[in-house]
Every structure is written in C-alpha cells, then in structure tokens.
N, C-alpha and C. Protein backbone atom coordinates (compact mmCIF):
# COMPACT_ATOMS: atom_id res chain seq x y z
N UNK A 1 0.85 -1.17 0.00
CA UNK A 1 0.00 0.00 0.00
C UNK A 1 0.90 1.23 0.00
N UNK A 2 0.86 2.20 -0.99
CA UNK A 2 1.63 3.84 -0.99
C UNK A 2 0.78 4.46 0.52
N UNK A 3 1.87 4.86 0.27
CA UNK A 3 1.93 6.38 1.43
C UNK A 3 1.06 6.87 1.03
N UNK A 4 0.14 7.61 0.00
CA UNK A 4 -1.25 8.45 -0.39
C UNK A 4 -1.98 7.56 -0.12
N UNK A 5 -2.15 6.13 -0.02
CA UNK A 5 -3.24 5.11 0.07
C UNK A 5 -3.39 4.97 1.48
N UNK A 6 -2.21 5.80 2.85
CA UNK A 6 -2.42 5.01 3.95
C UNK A 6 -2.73 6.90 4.63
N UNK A 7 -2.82 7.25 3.90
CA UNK A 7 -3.34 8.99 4.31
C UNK A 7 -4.64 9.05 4.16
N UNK A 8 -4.95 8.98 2.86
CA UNK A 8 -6.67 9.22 2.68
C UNK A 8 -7.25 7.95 3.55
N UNK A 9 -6.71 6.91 3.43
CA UNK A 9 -7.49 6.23 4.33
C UNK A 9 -7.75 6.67 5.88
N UNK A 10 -6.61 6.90 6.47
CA UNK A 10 -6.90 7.77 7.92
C UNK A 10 -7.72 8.97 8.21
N UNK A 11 -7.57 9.55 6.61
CA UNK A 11 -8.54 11.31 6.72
C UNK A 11 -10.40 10.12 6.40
N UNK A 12 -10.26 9.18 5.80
CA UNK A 12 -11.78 8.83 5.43
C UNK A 12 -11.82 8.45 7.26
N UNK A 13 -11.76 7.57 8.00
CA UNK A 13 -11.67 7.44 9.43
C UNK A 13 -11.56 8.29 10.02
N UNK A 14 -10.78 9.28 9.85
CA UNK A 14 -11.02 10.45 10.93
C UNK A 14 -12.77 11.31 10.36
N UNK A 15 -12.99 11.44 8.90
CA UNK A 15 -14.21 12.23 8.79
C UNK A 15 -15.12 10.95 8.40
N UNK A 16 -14.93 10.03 9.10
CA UNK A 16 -16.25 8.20 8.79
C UNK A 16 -17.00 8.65 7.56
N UNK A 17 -15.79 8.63 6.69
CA UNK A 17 -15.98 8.28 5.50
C UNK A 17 -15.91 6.90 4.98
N UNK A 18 -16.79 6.14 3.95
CA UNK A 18 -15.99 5.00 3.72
C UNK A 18 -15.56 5.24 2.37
N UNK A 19 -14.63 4.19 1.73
CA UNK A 19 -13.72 4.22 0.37
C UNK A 19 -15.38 4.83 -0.72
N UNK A 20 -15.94 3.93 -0.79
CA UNK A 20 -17.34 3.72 -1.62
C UNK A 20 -18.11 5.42 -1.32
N UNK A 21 -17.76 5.73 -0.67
CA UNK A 21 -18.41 7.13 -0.76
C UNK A 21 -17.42 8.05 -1.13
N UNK A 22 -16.05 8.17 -1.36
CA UNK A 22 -15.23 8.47 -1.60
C UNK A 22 -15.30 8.07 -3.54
N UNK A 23 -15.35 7.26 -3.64
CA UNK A 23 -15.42 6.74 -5.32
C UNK A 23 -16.95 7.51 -5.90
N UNK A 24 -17.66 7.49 -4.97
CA UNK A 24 -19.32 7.71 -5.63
C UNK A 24 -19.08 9.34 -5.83
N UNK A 25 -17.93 9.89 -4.80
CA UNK A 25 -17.71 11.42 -4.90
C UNK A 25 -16.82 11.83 -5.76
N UNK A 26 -16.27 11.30 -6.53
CA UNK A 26 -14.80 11.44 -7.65
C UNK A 26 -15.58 11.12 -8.87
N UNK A 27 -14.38 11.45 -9.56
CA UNK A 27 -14.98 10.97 -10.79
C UNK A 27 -14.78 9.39 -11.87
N UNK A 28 -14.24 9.11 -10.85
CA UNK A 28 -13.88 7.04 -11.03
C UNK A 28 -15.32 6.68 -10.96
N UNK A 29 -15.34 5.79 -11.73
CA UNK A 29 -16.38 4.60 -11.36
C UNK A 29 -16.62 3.19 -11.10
N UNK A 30 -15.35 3.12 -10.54
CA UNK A 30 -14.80 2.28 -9.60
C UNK A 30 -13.55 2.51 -8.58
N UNK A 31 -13.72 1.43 -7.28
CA UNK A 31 -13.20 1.12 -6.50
C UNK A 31 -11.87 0.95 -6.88
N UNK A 32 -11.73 0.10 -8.05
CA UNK A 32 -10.12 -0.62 -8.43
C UNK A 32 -9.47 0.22 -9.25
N UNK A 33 -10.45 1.10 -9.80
CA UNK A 33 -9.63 2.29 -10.54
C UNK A 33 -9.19 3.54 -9.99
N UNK A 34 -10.22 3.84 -9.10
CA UNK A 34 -8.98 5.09 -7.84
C UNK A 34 -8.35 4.57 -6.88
N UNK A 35 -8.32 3.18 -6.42
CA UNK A 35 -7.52 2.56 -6.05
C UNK A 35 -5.82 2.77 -6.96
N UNK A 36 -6.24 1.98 -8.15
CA UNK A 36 -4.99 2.10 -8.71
C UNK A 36 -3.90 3.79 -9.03
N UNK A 37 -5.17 4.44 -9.19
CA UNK A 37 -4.91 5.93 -9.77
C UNK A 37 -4.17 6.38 -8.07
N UNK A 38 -4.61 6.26 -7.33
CA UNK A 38 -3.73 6.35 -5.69
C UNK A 38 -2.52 5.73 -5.42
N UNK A 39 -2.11 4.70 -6.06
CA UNK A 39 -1.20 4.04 -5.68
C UNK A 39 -0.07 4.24 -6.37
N UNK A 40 -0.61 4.58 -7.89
CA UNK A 40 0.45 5.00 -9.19
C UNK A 40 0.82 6.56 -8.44
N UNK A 41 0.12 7.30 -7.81
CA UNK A 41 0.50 8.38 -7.16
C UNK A 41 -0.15 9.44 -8.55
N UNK A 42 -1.26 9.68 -8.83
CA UNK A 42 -1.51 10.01 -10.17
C UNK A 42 -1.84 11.71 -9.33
N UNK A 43 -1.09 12.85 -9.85
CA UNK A 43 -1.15 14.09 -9.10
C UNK A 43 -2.76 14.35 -9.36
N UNK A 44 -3.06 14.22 -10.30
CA UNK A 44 -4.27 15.25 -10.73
C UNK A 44 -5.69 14.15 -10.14
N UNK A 45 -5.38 13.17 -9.62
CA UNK A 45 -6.45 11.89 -8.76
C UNK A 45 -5.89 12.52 -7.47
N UNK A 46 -5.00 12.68 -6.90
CA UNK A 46 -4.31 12.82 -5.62
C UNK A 46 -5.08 14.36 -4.94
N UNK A 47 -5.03 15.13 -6.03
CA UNK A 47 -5.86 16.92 -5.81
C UNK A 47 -7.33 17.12 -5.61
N UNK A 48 -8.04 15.94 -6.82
CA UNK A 48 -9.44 15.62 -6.42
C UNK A 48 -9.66 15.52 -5.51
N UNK A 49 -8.93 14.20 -5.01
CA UNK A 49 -9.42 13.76 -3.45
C UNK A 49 -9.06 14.29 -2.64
N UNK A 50 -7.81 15.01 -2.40
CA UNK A 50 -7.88 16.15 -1.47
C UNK A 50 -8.71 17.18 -1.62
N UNK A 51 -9.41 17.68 -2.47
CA UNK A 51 -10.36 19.05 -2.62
C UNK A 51 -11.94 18.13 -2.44
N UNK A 52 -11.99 16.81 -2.29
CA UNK A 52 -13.26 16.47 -1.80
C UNK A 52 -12.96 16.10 -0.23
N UNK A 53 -12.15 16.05 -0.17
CA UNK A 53 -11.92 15.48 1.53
C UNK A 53 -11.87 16.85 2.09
N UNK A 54 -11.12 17.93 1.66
CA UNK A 54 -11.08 19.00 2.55
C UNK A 54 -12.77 20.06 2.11
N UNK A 55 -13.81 19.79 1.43
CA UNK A 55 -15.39 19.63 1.54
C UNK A 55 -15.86 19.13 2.74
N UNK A 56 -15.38 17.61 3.04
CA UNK A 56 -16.44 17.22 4.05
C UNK A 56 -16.19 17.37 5.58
C-alpha cells in the first residue's frame, strides 16, 4: 500500500468516510480504478481527493 493510500485512508476514518463514498464522490467509477490511480500516485487523482476530503 503507498503512502497516499495510507493517508486518505486515515482522513476517510477520521471524517467516517468510507472508500465507496469516496469513489461515488470522484470521478472514477470504480473502486479498483482510484484505487490504482492512488497508488500510481496520479497528481491530478491525488488533488481531487484532497479538494473532496477537505469539503467534508
């Protein structure tokens, strides 16, 4: 698991978020594909989800 994969996971737990509401809020339409897009370290997936995490 990357270092961006073990961050957003702690910010979804700290704001009880789960992954699946996190995907339904991006623009993936799947689990295994912002999965992967997180792990490749993809900047412009990495900014999304920080500008939806720092929303909720």
């Amino acid at each position: 698991m990357s270092e961006h994969m073990k961050k957003i996971k702690k910010q979804l737990i700290d704001k009880d978020i789960t992954f699946t509401k996190l995907v339904a809020l991006s623009k993936f339409k799947s689990a295994w594909g912002l999965r992967k897009a997180i792990n490749r370290g993809s900047l412009k997936t990495l900014s999304e989800i920080k500008e939806i995490l720092n929303r909720m």
